[in-house]
Protein backbone atom coordinates (compact mmCIF):
# COMPACT_ATOMS: atom_id res chain seq x y z
CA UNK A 1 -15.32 5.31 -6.01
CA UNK A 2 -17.24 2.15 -4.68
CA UNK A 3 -16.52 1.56 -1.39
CA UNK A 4 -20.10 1.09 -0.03
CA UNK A 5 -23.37 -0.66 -1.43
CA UNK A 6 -24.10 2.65 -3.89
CA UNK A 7 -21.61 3.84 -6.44
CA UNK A 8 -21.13 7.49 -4.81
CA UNK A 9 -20.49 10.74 -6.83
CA UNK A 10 -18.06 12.60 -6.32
CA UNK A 11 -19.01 15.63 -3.48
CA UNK A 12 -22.02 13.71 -2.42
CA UNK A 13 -22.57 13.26 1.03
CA UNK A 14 -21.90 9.72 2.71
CA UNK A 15 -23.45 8.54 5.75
CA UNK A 16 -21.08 5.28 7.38
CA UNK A 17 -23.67 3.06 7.66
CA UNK A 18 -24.05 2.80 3.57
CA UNK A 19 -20.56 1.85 3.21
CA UNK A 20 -19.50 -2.10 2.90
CA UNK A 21 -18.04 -3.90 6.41
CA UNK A 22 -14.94 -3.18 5.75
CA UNK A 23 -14.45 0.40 4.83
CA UNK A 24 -16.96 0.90 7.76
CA UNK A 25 -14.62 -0.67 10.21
CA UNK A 26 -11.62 1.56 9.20
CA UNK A 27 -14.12 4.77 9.14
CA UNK A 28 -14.60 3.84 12.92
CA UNK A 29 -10.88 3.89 13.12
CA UNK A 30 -10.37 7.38 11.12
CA UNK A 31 -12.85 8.85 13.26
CA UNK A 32 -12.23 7.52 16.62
CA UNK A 33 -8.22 7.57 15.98
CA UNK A 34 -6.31 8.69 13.09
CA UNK A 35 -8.48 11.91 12.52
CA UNK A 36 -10.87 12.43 16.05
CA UNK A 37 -13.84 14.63 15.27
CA UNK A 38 -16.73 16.00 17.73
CA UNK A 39 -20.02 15.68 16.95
CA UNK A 40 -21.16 13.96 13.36
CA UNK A 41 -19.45 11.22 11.86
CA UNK A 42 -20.33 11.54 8.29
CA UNK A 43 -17.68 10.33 5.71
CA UNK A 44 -15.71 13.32 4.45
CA UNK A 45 -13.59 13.53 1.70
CA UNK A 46 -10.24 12.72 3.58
CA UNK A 47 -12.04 9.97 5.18
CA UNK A 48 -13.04 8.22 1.53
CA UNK A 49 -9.43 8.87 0.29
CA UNK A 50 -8.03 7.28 3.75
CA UNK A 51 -10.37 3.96 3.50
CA UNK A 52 -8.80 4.49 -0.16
CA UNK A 53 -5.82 4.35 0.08
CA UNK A 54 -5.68 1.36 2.99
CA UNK A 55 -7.74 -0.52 0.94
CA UNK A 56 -5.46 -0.17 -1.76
CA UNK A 57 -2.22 -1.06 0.25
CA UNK A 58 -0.56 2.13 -1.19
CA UNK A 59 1.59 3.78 2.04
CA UNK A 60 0.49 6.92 3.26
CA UNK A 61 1.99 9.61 5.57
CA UNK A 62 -0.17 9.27 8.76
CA UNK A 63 1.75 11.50 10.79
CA UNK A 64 1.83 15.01 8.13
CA UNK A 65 -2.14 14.14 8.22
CA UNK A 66 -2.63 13.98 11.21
CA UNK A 67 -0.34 17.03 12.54
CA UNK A 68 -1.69 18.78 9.26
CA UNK A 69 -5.18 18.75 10.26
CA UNK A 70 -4.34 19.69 13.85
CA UNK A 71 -2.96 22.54 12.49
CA UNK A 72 -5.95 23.89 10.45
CA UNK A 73 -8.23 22.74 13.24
CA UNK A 74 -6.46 25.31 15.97
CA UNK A 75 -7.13 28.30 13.41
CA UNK A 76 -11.14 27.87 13.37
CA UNK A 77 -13.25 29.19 15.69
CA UNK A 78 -15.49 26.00 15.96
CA UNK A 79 -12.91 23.05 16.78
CA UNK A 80 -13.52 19.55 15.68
CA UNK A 81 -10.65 17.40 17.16
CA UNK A 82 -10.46 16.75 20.91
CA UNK A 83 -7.46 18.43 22.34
């Protein structure tokens, strides 16, 4: 996937400020909006296929995300969405 200045593999670990203006701007919007998260704001997996898939104009079902990872959020112990 090249969506920042490096060709990244896949698993490696992404920091935001190696990724190209605009996939940066929509990780600020996954991370501040779509998909809150305390703490870090490393570029996860569902972040890269997100920035992905916008990029790529194909449609994707915000809301199922979004209530999905609520969901598995409220069964850990150490929550990382602000509710």
């Amino acid at each position: 996937m090249h969506i920042g200045i490096y060709n990244f593999a896949l698993g490696a670990k992404i920091k935001s400020q190696y990724l190209l203006l605009r996939p940066r701007i929509l990780h600020e919007i996954i991370t501040h909006n779509i998909l809150p998260k305390k703490g870090h704001f490393d570029v996860t997996f569902m972040d890269t296929f997100l920035i992905d898939y916008m990029i790529s104009d194909i449609p994707i079902n915000l809301p199922y995300i979004m209530i999905r990872t609520m969901i598995i959020t409220h069964g850990q112990k150490q929550k990382s969405l602000f509710l």
